[in-house]
PDB file of N, CA and C in Angstrom:
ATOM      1  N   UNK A   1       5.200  -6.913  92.722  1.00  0.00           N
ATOM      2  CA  UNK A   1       4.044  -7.450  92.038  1.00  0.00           C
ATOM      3  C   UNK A   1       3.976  -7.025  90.569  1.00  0.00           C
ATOM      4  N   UNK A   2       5.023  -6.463  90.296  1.00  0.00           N
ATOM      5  CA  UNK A   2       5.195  -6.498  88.567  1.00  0.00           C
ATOM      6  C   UNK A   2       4.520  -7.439  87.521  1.00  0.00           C
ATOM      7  N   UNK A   3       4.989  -8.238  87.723  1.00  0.00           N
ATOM      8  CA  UNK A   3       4.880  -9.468  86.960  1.00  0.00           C
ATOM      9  C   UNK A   3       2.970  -9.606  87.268  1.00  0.00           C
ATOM     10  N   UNK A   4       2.467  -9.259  88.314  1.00  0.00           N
ATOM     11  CA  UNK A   4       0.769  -9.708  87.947  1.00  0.00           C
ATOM     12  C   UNK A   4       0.223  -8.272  87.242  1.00  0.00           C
ATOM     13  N   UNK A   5       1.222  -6.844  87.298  1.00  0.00           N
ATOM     14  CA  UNK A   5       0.708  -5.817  86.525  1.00  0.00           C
ATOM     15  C   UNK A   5      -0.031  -6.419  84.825  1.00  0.00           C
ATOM     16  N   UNK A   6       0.692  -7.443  84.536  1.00  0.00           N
ATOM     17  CA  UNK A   6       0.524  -7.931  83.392  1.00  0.00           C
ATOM     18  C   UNK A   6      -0.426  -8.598  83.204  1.00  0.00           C
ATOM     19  N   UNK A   7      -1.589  -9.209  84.343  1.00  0.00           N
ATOM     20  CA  UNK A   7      -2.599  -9.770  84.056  1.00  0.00           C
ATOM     21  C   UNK A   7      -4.051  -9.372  84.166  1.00  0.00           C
ATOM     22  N   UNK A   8      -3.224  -7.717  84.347  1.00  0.00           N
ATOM     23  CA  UNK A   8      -4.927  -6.660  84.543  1.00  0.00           C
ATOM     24  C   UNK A   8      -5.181  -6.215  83.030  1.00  0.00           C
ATOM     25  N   UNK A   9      -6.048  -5.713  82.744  1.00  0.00           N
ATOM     26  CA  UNK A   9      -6.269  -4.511  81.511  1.00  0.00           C
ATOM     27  C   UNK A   9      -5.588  -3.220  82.167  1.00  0.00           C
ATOM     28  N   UNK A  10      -5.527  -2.367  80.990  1.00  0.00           N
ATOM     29  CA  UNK A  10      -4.871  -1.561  80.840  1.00  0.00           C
ATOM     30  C   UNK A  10      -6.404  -0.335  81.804  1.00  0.00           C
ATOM     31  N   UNK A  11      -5.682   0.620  82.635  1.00  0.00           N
ATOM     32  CA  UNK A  11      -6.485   1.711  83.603  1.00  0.00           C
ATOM     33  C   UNK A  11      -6.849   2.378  82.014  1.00  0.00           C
ATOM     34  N   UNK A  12      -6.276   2.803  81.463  1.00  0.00           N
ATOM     35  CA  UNK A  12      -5.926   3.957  80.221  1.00  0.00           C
ATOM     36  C   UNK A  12      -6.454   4.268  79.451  1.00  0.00           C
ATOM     37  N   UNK A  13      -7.114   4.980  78.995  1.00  0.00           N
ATOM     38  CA  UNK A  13      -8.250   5.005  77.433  1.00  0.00           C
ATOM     39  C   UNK A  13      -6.872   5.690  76.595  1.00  0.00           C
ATOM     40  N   UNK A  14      -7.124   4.732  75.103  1.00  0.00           N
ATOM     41  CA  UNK A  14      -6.361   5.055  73.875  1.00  0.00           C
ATOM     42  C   UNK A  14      -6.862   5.686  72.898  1.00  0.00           C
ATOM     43  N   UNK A  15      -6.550   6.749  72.342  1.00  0.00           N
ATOM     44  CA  UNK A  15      -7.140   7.761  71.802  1.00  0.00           C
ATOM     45  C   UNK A  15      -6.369   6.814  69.935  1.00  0.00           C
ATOM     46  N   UNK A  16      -7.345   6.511  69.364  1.00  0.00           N
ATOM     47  CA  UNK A  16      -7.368   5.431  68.132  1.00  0.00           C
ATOM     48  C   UNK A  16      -8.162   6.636  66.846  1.00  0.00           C
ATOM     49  N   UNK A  17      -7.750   6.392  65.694  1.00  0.00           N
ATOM     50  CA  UNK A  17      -8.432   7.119  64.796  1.00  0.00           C
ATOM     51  C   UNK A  17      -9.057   6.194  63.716  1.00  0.00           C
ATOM     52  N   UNK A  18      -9.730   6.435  63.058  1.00  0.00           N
ATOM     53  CA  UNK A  18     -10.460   5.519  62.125  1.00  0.00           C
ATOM     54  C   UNK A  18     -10.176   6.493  61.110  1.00  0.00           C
ATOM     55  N   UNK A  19     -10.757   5.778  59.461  1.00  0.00           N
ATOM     56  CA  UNK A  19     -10.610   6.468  58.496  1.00  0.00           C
ATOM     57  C   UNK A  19     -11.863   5.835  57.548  1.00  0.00           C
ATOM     58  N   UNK A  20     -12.785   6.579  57.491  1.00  0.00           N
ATOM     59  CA  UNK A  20     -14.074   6.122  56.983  1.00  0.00           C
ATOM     60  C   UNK A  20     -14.486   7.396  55.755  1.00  0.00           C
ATOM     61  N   UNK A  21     -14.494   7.051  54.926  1.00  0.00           N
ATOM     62  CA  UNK A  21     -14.860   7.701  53.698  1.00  0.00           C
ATOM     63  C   UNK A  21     -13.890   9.063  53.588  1.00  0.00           C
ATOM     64  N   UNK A  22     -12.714   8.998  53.572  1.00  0.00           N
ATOM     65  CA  UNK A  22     -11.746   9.998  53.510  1.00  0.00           C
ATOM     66  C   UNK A  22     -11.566  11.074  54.670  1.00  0.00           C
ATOM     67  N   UNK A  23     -12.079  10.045  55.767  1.00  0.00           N
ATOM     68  CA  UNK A  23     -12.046  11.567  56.970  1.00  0.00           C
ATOM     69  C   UNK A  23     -12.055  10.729  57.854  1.00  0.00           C
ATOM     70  N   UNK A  24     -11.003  11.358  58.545  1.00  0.00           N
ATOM     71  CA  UNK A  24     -10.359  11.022  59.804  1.00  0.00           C
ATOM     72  C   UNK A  24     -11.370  10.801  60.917  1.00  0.00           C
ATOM     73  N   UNK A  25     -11.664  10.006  61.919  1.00  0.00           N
ATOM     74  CA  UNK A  25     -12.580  10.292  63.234  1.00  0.00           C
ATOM     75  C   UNK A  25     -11.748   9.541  64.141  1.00  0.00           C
ATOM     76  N   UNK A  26     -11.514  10.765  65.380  1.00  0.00           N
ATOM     77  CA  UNK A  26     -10.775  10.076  66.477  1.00  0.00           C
ATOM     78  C   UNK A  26     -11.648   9.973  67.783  1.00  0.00           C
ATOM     79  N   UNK A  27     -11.531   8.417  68.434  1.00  0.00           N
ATOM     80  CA  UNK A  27     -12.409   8.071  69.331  1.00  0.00           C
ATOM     81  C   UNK A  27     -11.274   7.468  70.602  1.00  0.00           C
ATOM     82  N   UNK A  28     -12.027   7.459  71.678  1.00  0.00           N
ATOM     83  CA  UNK A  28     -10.568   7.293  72.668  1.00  0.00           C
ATOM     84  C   UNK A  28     -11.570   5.502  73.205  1.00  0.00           C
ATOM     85  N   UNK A  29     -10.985   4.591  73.391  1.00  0.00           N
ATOM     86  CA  UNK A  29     -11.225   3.146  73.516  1.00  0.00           C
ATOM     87  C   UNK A  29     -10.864   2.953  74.931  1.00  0.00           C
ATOM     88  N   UNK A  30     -11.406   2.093  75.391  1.00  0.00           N
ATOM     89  CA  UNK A  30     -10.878   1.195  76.360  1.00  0.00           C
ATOM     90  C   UNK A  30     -11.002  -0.802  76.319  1.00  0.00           C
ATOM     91  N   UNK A  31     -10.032  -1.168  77.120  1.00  0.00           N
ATOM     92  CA  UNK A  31     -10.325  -3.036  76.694  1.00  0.00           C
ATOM     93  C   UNK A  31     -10.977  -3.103  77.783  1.00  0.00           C
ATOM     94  N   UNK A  32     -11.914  -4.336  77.309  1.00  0.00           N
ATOM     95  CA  UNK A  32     -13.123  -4.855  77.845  1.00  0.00           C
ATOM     96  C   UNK A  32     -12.459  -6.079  79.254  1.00  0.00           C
ATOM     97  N   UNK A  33     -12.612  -6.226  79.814  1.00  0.00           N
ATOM     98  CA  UNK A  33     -12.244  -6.969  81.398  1.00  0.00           C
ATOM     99  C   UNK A  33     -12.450  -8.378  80.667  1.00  0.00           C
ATOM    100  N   UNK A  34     -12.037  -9.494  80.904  1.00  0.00           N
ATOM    101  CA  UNK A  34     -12.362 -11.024  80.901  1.00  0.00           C
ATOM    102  C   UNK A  34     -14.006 -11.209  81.246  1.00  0.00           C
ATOM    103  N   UNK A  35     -13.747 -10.541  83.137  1.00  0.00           N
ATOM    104  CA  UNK A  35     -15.336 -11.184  83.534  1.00  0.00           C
ATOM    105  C   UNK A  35     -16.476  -9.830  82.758  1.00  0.00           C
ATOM    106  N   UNK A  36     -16.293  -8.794  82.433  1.00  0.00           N
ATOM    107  CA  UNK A  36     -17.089  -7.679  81.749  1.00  0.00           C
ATOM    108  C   UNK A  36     -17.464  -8.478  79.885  1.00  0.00           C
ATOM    109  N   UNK A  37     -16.387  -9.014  79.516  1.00  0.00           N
ATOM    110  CA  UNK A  37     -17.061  -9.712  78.271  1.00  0.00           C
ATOM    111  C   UNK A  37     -17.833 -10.580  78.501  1.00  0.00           C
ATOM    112  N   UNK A  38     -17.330 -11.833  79.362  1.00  0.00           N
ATOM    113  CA  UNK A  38     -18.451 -12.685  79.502  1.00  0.00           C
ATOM    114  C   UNK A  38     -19.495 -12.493  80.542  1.00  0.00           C
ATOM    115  N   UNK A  39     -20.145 -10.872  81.370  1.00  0.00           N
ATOM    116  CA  UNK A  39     -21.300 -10.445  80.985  1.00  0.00           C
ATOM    117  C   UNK A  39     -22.406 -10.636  80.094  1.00  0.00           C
ATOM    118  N   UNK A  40     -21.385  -9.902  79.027  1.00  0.00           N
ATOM    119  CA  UNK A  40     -22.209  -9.348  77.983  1.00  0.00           C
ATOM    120  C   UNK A  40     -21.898 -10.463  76.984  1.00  0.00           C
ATOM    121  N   UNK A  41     -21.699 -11.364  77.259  1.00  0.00           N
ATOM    122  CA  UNK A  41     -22.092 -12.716  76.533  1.00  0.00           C
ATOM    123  C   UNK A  41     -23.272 -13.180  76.973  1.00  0.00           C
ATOM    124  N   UNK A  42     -23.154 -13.136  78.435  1.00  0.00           N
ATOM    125  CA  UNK A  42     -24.082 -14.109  78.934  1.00  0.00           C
ATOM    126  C   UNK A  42     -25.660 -13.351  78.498  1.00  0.00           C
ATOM    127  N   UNK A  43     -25.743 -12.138  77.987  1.00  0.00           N
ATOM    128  CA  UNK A  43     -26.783 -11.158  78.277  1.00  0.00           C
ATOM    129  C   UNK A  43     -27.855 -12.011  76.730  1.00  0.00           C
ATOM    130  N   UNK A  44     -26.521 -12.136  75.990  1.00  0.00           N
ATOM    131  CA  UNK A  44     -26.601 -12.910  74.709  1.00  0.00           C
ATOM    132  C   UNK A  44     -27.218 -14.015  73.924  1.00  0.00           C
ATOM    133  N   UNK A  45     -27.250 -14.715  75.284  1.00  0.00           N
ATOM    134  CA  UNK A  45     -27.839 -15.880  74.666  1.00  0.00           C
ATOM    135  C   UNK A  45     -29.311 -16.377  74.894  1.00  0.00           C
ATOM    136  N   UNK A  46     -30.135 -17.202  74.398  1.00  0.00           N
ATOM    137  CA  UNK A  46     -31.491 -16.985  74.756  1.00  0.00           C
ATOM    138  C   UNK A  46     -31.552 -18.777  74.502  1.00  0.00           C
ATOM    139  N   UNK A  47     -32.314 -18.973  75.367  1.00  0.00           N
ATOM    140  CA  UNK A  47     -32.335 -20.455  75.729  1.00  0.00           C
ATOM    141  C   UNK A  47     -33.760 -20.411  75.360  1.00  0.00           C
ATOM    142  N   UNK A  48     -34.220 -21.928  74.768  1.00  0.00           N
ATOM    143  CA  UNK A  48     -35.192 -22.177  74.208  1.00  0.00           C
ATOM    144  C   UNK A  48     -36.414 -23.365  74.994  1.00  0.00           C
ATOM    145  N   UNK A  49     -37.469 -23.219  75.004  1.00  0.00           N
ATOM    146  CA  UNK A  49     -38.079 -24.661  75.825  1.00  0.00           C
ATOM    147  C   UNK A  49     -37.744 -26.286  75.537  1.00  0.00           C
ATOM    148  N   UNK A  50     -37.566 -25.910  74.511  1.00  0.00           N
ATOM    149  CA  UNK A  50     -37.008 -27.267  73.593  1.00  0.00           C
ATOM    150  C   UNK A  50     -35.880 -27.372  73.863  1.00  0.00           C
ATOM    151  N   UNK A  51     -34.842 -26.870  74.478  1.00  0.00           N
ATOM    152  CA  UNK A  51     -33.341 -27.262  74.595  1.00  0.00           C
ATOM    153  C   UNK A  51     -32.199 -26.809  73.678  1.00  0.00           C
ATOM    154  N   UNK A  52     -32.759 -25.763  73.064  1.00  0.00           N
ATOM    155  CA  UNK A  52     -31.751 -24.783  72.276  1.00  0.00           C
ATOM    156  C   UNK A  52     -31.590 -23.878  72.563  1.00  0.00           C
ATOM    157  N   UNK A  53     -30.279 -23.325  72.291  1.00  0.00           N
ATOM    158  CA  UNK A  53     -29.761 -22.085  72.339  1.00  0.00           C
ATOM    159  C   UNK A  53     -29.271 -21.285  71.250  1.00  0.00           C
ATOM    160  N   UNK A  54     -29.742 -19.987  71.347  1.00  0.00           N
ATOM    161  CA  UNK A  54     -29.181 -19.282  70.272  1.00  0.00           C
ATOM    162  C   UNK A  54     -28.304 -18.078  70.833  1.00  0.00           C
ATOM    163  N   UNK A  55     -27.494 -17.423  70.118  1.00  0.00           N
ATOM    164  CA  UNK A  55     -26.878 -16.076  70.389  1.00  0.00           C
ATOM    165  C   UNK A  55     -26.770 -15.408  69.240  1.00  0.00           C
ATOM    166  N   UNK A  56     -27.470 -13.787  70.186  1.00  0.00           N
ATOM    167  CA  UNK A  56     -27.681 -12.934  69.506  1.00  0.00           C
ATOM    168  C   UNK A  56     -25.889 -12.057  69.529  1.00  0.00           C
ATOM    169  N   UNK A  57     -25.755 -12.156  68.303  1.00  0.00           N
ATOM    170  CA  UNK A  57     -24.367 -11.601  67.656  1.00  0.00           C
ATOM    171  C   UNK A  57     -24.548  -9.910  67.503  1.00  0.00           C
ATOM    172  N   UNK A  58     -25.628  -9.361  67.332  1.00  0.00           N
ATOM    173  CA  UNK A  58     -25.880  -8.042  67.246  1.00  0.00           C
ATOM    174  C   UNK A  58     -26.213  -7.507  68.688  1.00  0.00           C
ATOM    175  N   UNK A  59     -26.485  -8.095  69.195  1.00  0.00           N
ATOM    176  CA  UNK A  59     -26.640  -7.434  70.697  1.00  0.00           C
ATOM    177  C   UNK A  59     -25.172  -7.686  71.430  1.00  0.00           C
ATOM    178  N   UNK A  60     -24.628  -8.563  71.020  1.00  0.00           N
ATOM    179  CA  UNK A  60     -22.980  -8.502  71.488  1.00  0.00           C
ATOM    180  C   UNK A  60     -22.192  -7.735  71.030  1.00  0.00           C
ATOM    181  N   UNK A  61     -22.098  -6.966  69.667  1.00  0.00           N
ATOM    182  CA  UNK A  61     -21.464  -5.916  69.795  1.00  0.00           C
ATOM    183  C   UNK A  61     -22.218  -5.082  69.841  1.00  0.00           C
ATOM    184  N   UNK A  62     -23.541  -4.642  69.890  1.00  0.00           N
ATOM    185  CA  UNK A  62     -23.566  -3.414  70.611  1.00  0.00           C
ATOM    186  C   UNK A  62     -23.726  -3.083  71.594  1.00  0.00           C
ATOM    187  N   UNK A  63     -23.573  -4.412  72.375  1.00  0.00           N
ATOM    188  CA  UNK A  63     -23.229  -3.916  74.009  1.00  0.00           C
ATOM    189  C   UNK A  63     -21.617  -3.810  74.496  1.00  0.00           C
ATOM    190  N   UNK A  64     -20.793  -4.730  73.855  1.00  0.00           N
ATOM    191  CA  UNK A  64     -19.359  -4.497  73.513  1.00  0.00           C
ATOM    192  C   UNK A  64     -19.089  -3.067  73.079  1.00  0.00           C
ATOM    193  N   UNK A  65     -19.541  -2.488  71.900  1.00  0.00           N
ATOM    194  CA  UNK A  65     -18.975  -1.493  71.293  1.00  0.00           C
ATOM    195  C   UNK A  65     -19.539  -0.389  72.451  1.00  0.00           C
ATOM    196  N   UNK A  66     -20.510  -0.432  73.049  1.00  0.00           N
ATOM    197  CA  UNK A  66     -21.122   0.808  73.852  1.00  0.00           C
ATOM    198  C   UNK A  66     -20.092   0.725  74.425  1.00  0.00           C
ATOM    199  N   UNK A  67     -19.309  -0.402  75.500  1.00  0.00           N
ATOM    200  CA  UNK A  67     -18.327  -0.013  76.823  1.00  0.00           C
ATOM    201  C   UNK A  67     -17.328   0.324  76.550  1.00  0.00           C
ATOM    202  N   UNK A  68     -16.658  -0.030  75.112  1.00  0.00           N
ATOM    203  CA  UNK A  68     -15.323  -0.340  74.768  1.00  0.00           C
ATOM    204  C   UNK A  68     -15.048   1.579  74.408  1.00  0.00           C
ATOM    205  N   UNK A  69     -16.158   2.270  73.576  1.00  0.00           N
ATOM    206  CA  UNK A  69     -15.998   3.596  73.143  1.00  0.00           C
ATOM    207  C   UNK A  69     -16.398   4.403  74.417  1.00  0.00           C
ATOM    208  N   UNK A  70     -15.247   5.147  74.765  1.00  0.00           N
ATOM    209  CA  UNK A  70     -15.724   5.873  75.997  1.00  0.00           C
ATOM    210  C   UNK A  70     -16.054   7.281  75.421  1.00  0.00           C
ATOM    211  N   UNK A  71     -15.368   7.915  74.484  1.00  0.00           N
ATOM    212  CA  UNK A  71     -15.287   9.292  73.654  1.00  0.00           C
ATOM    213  C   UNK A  71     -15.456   9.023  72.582  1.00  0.00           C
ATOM    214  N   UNK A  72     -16.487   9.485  72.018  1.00  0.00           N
ATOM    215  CA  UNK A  72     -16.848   9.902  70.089  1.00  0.00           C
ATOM    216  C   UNK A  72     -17.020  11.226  70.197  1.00  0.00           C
ATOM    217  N   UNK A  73     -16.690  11.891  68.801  1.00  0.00           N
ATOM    218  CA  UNK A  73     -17.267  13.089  67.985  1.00  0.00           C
ATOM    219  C   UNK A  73     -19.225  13.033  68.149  1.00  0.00           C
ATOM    220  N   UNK A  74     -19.652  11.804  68.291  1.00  0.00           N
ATOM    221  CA  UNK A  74     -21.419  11.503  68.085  1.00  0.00           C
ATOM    222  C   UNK A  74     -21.808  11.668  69.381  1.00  0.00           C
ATOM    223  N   UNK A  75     -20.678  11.579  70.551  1.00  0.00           N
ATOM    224  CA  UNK A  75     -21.676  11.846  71.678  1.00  0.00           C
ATOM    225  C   UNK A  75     -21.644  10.447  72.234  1.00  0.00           C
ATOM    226  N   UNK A  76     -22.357   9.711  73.049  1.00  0.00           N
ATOM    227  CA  UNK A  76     -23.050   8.332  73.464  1.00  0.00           C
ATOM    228  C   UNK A  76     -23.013   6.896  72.318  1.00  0.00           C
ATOM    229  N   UNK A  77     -22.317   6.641  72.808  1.00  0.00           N
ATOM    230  CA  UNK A  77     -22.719   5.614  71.823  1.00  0.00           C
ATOM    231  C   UNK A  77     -24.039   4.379  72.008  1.00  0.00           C
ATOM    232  N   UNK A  78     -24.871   5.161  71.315  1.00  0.00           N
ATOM    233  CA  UNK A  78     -26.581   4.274  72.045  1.00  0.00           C
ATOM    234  C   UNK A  78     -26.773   3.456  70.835  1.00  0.00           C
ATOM    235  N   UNK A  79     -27.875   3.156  71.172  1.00  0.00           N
ATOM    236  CA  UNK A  79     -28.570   1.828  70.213  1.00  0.00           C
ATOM    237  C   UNK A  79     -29.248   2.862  68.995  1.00  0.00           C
ATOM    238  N   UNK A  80     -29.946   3.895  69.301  1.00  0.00           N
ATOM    239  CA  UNK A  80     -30.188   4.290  68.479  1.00  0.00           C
ATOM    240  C   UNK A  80     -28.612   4.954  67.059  1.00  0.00           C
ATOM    241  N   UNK A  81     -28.002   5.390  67.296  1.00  0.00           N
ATOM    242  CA  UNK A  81     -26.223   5.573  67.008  1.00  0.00           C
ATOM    243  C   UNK A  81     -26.025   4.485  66.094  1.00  0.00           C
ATOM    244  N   UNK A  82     -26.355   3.250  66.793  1.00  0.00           N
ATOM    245  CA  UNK A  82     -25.854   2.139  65.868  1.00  0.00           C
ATOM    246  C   UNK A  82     -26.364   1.699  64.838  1.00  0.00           C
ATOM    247  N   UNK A  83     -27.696   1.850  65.158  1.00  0.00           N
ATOM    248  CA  UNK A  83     -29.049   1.079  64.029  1.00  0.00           C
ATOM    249  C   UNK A  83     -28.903   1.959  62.616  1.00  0.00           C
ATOM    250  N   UNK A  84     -28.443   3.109  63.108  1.00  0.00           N
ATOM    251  CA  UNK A  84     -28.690   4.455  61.891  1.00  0.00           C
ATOM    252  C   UNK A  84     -27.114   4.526  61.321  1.00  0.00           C
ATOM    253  N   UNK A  85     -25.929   4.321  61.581  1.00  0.00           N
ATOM    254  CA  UNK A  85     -24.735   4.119  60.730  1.00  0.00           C
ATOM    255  C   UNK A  85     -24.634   2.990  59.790  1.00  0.00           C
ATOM    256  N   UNK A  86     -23.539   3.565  58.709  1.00  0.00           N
ATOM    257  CA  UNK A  86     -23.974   2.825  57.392  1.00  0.00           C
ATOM    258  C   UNK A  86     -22.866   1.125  57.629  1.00  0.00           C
ATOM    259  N   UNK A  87     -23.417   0.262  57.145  1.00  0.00           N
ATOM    260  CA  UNK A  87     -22.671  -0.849  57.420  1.00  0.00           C
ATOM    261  C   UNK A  87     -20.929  -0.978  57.268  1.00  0.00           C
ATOM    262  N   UNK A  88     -20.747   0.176  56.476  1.00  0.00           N
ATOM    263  CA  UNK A  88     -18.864  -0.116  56.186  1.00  0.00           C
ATOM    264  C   UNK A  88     -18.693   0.674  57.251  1.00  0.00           C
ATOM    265  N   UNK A  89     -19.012   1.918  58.272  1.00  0.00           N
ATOM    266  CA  UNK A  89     -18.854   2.068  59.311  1.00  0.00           C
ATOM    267  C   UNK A  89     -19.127   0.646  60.555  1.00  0.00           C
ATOM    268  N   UNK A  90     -19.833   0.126  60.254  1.00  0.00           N
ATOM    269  CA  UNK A  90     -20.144  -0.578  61.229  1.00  0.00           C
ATOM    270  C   UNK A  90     -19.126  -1.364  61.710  1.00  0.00           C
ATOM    271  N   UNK A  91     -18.517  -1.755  60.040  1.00  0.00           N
ATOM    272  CA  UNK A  91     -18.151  -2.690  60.113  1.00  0.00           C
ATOM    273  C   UNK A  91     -16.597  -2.603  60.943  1.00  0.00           C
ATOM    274  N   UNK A  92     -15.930  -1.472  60.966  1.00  0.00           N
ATOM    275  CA  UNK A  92     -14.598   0.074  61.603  1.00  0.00           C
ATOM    276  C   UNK A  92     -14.971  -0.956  62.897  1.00  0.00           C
ATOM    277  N   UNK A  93     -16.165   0.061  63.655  1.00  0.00           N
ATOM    278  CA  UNK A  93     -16.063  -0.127  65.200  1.00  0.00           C
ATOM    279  C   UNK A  93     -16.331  -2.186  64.961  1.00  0.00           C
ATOM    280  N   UNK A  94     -16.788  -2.936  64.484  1.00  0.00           N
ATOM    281  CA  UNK A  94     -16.978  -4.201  64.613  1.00  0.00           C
ATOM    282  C   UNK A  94     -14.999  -4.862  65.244  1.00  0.00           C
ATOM    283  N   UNK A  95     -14.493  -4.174  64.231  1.00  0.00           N
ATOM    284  CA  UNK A  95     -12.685  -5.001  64.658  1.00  0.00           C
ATOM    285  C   UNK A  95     -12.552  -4.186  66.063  1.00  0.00           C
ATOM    286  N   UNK A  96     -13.055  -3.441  66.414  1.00  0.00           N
ATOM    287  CA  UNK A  96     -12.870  -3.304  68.111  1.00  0.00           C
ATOM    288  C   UNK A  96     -12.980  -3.919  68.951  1.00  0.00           C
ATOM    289  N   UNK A  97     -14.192  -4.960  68.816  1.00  0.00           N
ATOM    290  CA  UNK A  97     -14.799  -5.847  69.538  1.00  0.00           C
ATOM    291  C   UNK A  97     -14.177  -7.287  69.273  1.00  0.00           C
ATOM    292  N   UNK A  98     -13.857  -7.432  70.572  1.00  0.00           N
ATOM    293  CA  UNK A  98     -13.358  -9.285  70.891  1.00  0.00           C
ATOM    294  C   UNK A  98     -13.888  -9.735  70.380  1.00  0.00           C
ATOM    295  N   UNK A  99     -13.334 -10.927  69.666  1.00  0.00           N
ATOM    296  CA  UNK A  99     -14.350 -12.119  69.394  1.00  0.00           C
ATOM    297  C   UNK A  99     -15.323 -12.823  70.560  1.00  0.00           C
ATOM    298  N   UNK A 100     -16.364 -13.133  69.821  1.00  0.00           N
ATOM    299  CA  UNK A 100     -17.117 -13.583  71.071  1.00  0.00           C
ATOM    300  C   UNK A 100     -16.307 -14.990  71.441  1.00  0.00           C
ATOM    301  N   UNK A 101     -16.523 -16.082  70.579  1.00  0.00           N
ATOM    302  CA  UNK A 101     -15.934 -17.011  70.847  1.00  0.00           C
ATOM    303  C   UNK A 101     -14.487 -17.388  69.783  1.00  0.00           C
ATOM    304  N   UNK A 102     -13.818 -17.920  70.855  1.00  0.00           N
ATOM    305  CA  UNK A 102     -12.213 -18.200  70.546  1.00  0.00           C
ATOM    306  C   UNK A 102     -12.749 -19.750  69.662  1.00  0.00           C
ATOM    307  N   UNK A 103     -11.710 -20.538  68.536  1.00  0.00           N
ATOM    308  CA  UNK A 103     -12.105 -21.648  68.527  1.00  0.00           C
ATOM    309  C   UNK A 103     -10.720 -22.354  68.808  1.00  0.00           C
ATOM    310  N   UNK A 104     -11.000 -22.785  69.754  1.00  0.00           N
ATOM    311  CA  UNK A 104      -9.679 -23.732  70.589  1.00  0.00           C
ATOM    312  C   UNK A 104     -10.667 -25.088  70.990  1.00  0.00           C
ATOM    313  N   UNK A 105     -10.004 -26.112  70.514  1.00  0.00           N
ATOM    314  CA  UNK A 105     -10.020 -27.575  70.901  1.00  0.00           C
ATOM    315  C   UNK A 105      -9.415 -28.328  71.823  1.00  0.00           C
ATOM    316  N   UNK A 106      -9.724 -28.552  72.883  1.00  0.00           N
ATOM    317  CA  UNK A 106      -9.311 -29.107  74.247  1.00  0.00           C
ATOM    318  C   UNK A 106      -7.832 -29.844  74.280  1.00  0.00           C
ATOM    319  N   UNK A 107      -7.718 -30.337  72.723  1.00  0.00           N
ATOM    320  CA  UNK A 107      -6.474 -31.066  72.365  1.00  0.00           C
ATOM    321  C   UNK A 107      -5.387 -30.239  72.009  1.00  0.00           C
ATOM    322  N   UNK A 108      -5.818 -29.446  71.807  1.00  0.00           N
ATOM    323  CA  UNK A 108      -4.601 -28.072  71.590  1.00  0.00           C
ATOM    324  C   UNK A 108      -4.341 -27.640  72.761  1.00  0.00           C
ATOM    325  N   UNK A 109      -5.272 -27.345  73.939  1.00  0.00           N
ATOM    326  CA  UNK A 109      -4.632 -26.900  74.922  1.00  0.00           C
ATOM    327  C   UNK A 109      -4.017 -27.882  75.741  1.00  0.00           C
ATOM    328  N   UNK A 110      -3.897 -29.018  75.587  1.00  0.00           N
ATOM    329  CA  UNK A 110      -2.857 -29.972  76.297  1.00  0.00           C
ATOM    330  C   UNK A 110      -1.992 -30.113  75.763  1.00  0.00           C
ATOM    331  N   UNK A 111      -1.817 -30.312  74.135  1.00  0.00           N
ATOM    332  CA  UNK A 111      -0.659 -30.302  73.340  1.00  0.00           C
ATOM    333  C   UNK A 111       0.230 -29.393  73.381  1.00  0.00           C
ATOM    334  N   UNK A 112      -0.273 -28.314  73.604  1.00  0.00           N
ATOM    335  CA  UNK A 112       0.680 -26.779  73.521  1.00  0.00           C
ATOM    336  C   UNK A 112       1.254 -26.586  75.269  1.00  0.00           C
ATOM    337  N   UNK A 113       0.412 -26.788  75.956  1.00  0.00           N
ATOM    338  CA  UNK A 113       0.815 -26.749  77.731  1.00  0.00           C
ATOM    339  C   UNK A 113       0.234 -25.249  77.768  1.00  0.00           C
ATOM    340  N   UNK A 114       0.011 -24.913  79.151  1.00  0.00           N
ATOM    341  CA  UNK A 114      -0.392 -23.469  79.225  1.00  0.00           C
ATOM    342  C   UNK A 114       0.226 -22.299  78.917  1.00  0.00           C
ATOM    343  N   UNK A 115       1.846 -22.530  78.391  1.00  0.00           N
ATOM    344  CA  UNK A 115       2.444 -21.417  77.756  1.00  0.00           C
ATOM    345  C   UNK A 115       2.042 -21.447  76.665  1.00  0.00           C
ATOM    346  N   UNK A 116       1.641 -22.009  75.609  1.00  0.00           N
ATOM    347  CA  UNK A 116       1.377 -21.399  74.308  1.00  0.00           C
ATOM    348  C   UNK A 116       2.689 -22.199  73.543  1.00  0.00           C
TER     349      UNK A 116
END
């Protein structure tokens, strides 16, 4: 069963360093599951009486960035943690986080076939 080893996430937390205002900070990561992102998508979006939808982009990564950081130097990574770091930090842990949405056009994925 080799070959489906390749379609899990990784068990493993990766010990990753950042470099934010001349100093090193090392945090250990983990990747987010397929069905665990679109969770915390779904947590995201807020449906309207009128027939709209919006998504909240700040509550997606900081519910992303909470699961994805298992170890900081700060301890927890809470809501309060996030609100109070300065935006060019923010912006570090932000490339951690998946995109929420991919933009792929239905015509690309028939054109290309499911290999890519």
């Amino acid at each position: 069963m080799e070959e489906l080893d390749k379609v899990y996430t990784g068990n493993e937390n990766k010990e990753i360093e950042l470099e934010f205002e001349g100093r090193k900070i090392l945090i250990r990561v983990r990747e987010l599951g397929w069905s665990e992102k679109n969770q915390i998508l779904s947590q995201c979006f807020t449906y309207q009486t009128d027939g709209s939808v919006s998504f909240n982009f700040d509550r997606y990564f900081k519910l992303a960035i909470s699961k994805i950081i298992v170890q900081a130097p700060w301890g927890e990574t809470t809501n309060i943690f996030l609100n109070r770091i300065k935006p060019a930090f923010g912006a570090l842990l932000e490339k951690l986080v998946p995109k929420a949405f991919e933009e792929v056009k239905a015509n690309d994925f028939f054109a290309k076939g499911q290999n890519g």
